[in-house]
C-alpha atoms as a PDB file:
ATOM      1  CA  UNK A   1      45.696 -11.777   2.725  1.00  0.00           C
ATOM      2  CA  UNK A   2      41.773 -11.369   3.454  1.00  0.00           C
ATOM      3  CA  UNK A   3      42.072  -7.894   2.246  1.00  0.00           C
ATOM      4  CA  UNK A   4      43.539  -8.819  -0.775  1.00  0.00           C
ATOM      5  CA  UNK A   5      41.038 -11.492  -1.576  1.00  0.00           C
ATOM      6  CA  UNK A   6      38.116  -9.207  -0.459  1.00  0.00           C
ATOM      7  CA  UNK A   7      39.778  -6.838  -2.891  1.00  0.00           C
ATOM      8  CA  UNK A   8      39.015  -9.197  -5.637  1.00  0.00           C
ATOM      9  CA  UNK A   9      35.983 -10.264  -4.501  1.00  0.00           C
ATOM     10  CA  UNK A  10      34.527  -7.161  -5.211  1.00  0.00           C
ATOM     11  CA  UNK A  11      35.471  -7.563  -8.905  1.00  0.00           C
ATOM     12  CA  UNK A  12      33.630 -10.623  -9.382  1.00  0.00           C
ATOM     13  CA  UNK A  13      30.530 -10.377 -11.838  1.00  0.00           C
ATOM     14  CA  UNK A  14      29.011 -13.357  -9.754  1.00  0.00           C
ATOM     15  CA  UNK A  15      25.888 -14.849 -11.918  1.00  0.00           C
ATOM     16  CA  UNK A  16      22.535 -16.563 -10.232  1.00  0.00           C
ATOM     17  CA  UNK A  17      20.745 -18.329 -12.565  1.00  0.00           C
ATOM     18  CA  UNK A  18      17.140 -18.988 -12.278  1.00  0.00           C
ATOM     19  CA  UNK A  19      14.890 -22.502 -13.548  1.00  0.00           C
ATOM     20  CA  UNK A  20      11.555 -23.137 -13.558  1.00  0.00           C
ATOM     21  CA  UNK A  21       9.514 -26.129 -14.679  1.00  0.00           C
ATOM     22  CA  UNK A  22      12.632 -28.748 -16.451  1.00  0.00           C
ATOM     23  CA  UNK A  23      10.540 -31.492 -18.096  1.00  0.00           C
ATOM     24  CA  UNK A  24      10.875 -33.438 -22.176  1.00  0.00           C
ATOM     25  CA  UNK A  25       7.754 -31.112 -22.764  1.00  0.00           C
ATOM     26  CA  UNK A  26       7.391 -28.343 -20.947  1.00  0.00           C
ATOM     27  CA  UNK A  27       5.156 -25.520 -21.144  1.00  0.00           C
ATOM     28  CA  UNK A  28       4.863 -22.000 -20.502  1.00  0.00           C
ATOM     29  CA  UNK A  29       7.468 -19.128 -21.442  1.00  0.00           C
ATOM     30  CA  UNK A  30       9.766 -20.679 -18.190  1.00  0.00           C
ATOM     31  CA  UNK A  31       9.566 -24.404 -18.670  1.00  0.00           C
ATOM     32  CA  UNK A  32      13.302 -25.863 -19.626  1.00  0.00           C
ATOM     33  CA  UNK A  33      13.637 -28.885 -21.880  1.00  0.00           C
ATOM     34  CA  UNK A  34      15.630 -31.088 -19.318  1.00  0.00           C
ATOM     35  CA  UNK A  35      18.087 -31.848 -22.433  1.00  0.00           C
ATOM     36  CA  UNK A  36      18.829 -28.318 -22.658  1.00  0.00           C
ATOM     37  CA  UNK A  37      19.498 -28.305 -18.873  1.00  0.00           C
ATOM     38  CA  UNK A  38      21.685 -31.076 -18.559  1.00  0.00           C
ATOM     39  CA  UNK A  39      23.557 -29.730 -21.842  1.00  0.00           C
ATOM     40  CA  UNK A  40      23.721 -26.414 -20.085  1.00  0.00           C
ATOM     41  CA  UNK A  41      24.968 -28.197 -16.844  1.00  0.00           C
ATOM     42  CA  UNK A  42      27.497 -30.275 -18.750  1.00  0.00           C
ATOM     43  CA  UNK A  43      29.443 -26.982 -20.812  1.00  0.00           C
ATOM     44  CA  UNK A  44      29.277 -25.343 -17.306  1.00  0.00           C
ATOM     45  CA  UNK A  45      30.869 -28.486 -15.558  1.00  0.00           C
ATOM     46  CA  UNK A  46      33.395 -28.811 -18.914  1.00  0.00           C
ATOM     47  CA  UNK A  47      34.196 -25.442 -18.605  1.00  0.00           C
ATOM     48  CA  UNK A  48      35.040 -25.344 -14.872  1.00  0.00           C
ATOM     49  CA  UNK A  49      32.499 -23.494 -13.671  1.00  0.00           C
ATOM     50  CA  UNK A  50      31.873 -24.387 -10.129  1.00  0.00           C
ATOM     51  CA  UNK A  51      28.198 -24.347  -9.567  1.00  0.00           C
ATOM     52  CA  UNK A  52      26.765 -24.227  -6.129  1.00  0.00           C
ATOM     53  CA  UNK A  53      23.596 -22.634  -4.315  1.00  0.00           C
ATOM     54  CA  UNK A  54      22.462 -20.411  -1.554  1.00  0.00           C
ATOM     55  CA  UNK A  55      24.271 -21.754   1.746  1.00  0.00           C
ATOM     56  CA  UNK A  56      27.628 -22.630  -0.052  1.00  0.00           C
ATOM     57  CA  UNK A  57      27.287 -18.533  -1.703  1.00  0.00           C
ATOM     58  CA  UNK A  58      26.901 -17.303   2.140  1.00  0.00           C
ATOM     59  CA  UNK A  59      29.796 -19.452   3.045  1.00  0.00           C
ATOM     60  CA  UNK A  60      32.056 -17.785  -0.048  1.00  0.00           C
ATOM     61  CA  UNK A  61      30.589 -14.326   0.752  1.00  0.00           C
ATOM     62  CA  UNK A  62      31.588 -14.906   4.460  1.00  0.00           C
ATOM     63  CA  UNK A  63      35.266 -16.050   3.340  1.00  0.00           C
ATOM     64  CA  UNK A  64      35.921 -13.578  -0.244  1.00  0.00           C
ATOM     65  CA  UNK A  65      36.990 -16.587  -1.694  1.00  0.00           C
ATOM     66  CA  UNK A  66      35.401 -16.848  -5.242  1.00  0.00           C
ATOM     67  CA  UNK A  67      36.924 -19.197  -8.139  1.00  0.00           C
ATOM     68  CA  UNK A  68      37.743 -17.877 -11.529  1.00  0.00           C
ATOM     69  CA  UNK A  69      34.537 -18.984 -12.936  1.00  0.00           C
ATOM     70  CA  UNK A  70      31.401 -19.787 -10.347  1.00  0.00           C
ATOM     71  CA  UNK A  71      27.553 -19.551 -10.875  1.00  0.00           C
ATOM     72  CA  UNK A  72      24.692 -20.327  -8.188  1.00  0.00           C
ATOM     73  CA  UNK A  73      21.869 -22.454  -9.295  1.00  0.00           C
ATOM     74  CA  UNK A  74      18.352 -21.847  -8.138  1.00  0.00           C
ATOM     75  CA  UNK A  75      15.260 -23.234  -8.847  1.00  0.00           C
ATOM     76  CA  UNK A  76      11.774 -22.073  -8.702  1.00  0.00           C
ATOM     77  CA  UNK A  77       8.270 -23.320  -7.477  1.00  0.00           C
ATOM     78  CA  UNK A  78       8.544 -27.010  -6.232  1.00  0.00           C
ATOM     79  CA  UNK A  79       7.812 -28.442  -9.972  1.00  0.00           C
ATOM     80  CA  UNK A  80       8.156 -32.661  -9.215  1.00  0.00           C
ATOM     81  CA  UNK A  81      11.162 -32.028 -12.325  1.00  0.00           C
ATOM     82  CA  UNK A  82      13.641 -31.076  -9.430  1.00  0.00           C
ATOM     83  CA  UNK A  83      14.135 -34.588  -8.176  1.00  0.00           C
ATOM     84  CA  UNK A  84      15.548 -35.925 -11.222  1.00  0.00           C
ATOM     85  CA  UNK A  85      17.339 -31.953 -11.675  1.00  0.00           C
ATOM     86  CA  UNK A  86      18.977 -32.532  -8.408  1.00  0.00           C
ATOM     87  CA  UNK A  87      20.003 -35.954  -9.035  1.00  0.00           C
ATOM     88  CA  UNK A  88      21.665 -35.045 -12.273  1.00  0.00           C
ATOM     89  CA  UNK A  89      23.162 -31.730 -10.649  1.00  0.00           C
ATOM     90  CA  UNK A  90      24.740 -34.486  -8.085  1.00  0.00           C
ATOM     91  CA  UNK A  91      26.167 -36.856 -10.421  1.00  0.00           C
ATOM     92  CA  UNK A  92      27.703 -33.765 -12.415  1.00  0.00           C
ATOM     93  CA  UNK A  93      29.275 -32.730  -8.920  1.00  0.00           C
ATOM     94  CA  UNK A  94      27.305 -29.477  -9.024  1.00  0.00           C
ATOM     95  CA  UNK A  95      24.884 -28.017  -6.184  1.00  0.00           C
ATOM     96  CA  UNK A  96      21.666 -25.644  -6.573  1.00  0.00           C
ATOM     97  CA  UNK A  97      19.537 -24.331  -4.021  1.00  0.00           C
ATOM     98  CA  UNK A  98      15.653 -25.362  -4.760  1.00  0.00           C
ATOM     99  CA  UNK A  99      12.739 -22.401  -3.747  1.00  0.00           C
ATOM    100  CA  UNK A 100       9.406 -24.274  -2.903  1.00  0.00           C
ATOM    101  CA  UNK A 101       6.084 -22.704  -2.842  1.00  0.00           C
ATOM    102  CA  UNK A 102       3.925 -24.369  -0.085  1.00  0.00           C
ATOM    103  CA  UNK A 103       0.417 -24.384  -1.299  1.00  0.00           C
ATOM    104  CA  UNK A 104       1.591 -25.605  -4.701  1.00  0.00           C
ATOM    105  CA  UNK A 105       2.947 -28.921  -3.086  1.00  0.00           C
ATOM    106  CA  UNK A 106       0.259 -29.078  -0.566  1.00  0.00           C
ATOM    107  CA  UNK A 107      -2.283 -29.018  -3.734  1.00  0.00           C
ATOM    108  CA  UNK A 108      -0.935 -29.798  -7.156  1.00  0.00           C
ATOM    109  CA  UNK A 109      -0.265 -33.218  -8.099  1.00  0.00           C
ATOM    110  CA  UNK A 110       2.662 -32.277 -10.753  1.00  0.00           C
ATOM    111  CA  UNK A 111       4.451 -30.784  -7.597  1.00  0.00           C
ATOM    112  CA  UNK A 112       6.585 -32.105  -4.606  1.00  0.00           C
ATOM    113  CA  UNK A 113       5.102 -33.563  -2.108  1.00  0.00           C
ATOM    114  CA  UNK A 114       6.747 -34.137   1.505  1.00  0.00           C
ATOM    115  CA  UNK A 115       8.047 -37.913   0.828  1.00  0.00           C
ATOM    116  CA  UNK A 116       9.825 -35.983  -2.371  1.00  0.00           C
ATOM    117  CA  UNK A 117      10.789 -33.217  -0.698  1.00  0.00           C
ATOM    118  CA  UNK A 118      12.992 -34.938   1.937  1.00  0.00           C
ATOM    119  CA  UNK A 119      14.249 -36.655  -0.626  1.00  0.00           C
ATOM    120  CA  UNK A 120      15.407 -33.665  -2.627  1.00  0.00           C
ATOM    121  CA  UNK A 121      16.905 -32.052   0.533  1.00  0.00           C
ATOM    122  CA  UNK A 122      19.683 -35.173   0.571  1.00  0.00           C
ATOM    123  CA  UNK A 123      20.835 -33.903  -2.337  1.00  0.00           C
ATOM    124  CA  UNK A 124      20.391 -29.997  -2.501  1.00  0.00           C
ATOM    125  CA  UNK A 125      19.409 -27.299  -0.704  1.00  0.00           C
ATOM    126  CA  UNK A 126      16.404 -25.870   0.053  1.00  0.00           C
ATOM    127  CA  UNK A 127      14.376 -22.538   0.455  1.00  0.00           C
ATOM    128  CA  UNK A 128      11.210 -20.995   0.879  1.00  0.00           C
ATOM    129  CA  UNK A 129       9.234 -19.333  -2.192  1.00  0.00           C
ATOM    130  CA  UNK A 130       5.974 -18.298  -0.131  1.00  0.00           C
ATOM    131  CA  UNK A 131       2.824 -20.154   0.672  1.00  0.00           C
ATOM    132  CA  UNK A 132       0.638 -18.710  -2.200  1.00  0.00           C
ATOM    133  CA  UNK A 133       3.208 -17.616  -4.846  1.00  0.00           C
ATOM    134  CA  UNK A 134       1.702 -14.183  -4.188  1.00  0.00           C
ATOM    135  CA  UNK A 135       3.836 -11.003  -4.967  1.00  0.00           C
ATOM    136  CA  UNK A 136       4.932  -9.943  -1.204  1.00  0.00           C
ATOM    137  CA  UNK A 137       5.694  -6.021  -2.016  1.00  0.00           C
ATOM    138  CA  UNK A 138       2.006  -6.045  -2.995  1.00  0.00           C
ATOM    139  CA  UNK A 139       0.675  -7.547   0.780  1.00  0.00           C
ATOM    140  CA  UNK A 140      -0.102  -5.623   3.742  1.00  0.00           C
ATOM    141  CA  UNK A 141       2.563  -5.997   6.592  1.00  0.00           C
ATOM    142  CA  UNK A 142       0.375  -9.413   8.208  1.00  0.00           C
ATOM    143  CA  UNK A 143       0.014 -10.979   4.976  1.00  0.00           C
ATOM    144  CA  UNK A 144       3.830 -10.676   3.634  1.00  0.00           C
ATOM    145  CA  UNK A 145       5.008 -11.453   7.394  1.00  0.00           C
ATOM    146  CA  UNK A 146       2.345 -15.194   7.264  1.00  0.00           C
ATOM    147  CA  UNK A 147       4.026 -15.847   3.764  1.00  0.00           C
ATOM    148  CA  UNK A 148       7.299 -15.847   4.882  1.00  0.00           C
ATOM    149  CA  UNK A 149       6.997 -17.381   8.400  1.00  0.00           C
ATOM    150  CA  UNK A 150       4.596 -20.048   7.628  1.00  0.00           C
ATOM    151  CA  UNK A 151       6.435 -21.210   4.425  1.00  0.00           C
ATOM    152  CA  UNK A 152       9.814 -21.171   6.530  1.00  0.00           C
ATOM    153  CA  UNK A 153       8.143 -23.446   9.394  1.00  0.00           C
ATOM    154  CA  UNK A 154       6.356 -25.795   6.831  1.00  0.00           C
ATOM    155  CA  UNK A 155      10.078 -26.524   5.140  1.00  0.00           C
ATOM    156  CA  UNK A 156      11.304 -26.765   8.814  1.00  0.00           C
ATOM    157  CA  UNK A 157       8.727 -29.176  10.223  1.00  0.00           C
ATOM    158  CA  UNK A 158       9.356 -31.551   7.001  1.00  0.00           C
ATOM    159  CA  UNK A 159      13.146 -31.086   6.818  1.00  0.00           C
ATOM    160  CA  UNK A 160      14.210 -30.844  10.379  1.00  0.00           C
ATOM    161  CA  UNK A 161      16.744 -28.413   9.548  1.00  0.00           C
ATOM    162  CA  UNK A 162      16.772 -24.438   9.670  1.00  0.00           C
ATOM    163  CA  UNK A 163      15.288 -22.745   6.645  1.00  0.00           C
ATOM    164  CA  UNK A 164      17.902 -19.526   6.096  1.00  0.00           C
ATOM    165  CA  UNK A 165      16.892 -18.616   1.962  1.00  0.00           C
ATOM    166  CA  UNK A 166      13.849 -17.408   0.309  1.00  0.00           C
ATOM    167  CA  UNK A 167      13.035 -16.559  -3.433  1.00  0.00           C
ATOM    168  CA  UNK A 168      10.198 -13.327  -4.074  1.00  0.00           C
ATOM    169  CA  UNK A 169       7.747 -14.900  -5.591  1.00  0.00           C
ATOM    170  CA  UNK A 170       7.500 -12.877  -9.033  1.00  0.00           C
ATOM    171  CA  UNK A 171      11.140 -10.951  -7.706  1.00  0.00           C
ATOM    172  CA  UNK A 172       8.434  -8.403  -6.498  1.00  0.00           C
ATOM    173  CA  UNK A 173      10.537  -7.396  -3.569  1.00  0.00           C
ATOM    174  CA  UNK A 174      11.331  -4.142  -1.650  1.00  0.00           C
ATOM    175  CA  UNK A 175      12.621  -2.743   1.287  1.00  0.00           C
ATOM    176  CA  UNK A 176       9.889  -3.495   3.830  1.00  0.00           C
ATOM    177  CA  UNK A 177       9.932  -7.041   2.554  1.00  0.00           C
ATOM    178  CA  UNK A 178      13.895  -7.654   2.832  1.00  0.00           C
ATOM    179  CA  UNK A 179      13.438  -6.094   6.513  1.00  0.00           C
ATOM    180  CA  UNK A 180      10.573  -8.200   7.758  1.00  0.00           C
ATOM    181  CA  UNK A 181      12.677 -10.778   5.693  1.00  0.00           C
ATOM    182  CA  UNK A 182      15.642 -10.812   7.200  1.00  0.00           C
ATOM    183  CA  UNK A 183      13.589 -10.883  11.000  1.00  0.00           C
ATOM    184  CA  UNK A 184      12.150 -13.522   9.946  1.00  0.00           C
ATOM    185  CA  UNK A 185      15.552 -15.644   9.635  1.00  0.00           C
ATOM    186  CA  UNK A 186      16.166 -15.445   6.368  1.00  0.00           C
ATOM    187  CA  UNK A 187      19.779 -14.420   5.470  1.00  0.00           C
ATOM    188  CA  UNK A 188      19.590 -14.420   1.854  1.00  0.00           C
ATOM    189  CA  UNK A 189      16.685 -13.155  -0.837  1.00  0.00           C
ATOM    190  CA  UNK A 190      16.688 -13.813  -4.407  1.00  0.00           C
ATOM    191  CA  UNK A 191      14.931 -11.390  -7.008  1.00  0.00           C
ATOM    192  CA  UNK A 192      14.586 -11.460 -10.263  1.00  0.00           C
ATOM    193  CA  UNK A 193      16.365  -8.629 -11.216  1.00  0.00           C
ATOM    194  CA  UNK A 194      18.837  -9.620 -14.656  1.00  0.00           C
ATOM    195  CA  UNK A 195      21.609  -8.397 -13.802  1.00  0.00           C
ATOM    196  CA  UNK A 196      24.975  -9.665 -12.209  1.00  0.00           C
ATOM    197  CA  UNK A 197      25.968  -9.259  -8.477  1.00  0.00           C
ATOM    198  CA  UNK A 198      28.685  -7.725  -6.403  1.00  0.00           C
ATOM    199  CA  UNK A 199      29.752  -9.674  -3.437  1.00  0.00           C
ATOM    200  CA  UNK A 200      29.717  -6.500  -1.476  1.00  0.00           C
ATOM    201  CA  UNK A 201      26.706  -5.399  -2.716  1.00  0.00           C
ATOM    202  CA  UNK A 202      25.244  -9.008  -1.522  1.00  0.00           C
ATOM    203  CA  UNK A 203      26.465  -8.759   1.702  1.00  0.00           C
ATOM    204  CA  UNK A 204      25.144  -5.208   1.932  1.00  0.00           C
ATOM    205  CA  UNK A 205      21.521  -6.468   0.670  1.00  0.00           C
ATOM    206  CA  UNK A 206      21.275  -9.712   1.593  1.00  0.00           C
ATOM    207  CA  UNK A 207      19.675  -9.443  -2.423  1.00  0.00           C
ATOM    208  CA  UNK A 208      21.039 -12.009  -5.109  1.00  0.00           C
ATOM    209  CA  UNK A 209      20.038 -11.068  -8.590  1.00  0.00           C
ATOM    210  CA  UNK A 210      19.100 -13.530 -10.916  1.00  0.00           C
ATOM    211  CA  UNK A 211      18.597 -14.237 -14.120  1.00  0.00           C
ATOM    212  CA  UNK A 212      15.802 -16.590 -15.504  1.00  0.00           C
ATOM    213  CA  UNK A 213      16.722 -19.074 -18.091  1.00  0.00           C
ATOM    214  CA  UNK A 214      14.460 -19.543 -20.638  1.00  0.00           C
ATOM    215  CA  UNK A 215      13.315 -21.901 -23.199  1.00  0.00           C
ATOM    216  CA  UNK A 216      13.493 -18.951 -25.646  1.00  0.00           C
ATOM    217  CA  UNK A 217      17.323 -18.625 -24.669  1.00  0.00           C
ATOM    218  CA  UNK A 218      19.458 -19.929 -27.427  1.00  0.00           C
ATOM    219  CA  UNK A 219      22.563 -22.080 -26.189  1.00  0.00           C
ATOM    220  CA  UNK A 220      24.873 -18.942 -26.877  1.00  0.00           C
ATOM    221  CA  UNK A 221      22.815 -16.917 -25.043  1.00  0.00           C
ATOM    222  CA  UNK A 222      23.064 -18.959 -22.143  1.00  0.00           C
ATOM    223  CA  UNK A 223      27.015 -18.872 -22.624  1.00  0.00           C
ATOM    224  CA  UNK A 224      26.637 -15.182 -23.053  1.00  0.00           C
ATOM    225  CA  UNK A 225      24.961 -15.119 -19.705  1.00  0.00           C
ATOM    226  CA  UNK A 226      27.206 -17.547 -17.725  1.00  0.00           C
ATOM    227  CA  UNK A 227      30.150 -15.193 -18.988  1.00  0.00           C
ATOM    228  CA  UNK A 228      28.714 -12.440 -17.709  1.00  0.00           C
ATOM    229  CA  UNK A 229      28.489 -10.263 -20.829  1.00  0.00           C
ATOM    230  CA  UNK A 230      27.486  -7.115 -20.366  1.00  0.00           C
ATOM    231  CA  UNK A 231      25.568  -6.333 -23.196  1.00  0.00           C
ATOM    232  CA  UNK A 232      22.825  -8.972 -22.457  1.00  0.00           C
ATOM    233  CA  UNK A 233      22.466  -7.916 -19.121  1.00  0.00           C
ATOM    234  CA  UNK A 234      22.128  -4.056 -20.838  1.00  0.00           C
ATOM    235  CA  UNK A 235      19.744  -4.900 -23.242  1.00  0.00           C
ATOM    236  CA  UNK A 236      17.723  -7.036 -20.713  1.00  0.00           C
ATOM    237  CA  UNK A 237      17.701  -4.486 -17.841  1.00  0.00           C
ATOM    238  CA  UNK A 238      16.815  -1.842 -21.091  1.00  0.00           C
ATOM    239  CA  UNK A 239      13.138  -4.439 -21.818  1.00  0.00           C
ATOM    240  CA  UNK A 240      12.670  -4.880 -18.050  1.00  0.00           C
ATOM    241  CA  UNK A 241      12.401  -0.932 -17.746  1.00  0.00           C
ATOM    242  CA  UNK A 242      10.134  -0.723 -21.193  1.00  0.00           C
ATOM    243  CA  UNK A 243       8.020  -3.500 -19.590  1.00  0.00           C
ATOM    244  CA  UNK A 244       7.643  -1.998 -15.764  1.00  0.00           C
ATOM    245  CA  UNK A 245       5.816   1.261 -16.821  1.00  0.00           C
ATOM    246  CA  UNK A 246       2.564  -0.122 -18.485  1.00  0.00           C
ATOM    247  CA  UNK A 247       2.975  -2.608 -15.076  1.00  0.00           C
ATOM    248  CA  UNK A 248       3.015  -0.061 -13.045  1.00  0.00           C
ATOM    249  CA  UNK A 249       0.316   1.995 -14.686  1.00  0.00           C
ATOM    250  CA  UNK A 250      -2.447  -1.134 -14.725  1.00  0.00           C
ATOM    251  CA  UNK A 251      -1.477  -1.951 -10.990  1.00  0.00           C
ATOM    252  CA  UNK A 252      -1.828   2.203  -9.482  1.00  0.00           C
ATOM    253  CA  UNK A 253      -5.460   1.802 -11.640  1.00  0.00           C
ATOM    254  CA  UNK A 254      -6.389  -1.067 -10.428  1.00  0.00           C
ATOM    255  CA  UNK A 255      -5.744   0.555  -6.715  1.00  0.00           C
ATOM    256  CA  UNK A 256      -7.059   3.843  -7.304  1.00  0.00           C
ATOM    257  CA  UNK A 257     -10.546   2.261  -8.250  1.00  0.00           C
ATOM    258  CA  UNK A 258     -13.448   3.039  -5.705  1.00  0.00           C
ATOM    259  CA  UNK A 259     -14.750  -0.130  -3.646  1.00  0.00           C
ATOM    260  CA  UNK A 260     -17.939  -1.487  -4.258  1.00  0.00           C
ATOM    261  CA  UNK A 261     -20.353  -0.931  -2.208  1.00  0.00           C
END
């Protein structure tokens, strides 16, 4: 019977989506009006989607047992927003996994602070997003190994509870940062990669996918990427790819520039 299901399994297109800021006004290219995230939320609940986040995904990869129609919630940064979010998400029956970002609720006022953040961690999960936001696959060895282990013991020391998922800060992630990763604790990475996931590849990686939701999106869009369809996912992996080569380009200048003396 396990066979079977882990048969299946590996047919599932299984969607992460990603938030951001959720606020009446919000600003920048990620911030979600929080009426377009509870109507989002609501066709996903009225549609049976069951919606869940990191630890209840390890428990489904552990088992193959998938429903018909499941997404994992995340959320990104530590934006104060994800108090009411996760309240909401609880009274819709619905679970997400929250990434915080240390220095951003050590110093910014518009972010969680620790009274908030055991607060939020009755009602969701939580995981680490780095200490500095900084892009990890860009760090020497010390500096990507102090983001993830002092971000992991700052959650720990507030929650009193094992920290086991992390969010790249940016999605900038790559091999040496999954393996120092992973022996750090971590059992689960998120990326930013659009694109849908493979149980077995997840298990495999330890890497979930997922897709950012943005204010741009329209509300069919957002259907379009709950359903899996593939030819969003196509034509956003086709912009990603147009977008990474001037990236890359600016970022081997920048590092092939002599220092000052």
């Amino acid at each position: 019977a396990f066979t079977r299901q882990l048969q299946m399994a590996q047919m599932v297109r299984l969607i992460a989506l990603m938030y951001h800021a959720l606020a009446d006004s919000p600003a920048g290219k990620y911030g979600v009006a929080f009426r377009d995230f509870r109507k989002q939320i609501g066709w996903l609940v009225a549609e049976g989607y069951i919606i869940e986040g990191f630890p209840e995904l390890q428990q489904r990869l552990a088992s193959a047992d998938f429903p018909e129609r499941y997404v994992v919630l995340t959320v990104d940064d530590g934006h104060t927003s994800g108090l009411p979010a996760a309240q909401f998400l609880r009274e819709m029956g619905a679970q997400a996994t929250f990434f915080l970002t240390k220095r951003y609720c050590r110093e910014r006022r518009d972010f969680l602070n620790e009274r908030e953040i055991l607060e939020l961690g009755q009602l969701c999960s939580i995981g680490s997003h780095g200490v500095t936001h900084r892009a990890l696959s860009r760090l020497n060895v010390q500096q990507a190994r102090r983001e993830l282990c002092e971000s992991r013991s700052w959650l720990e020391d507030i929650l009193g509870q094992s920290i086991t998922a992390f969010s790249a800060p940016g999605g900038f992630l790559n091999a040496q940062v999954v393996e120092q990763a992973i022996h750090a604790g971590y059992t689960l990475l998120g990326s930013s990669v659009e694109w849908w996931n493979r149980p077995d590849r997840v298990c495999e990686t330890r890497v979930v996918y997922r897709t950012a939701v943005r204010p741009s999106f329209t509300f069919k869009t957002f259907q379009r990427i709950a359903r899996a369809e593939a030819p969003f996912f196509l034509r956003r992996r086709t912009r990603a790819a147009a977008l990474e080569i001037p990236k890359r380009l600016r970022w081997q200048a920048r590092a092939s520039r002599p220092a000052l003396a």
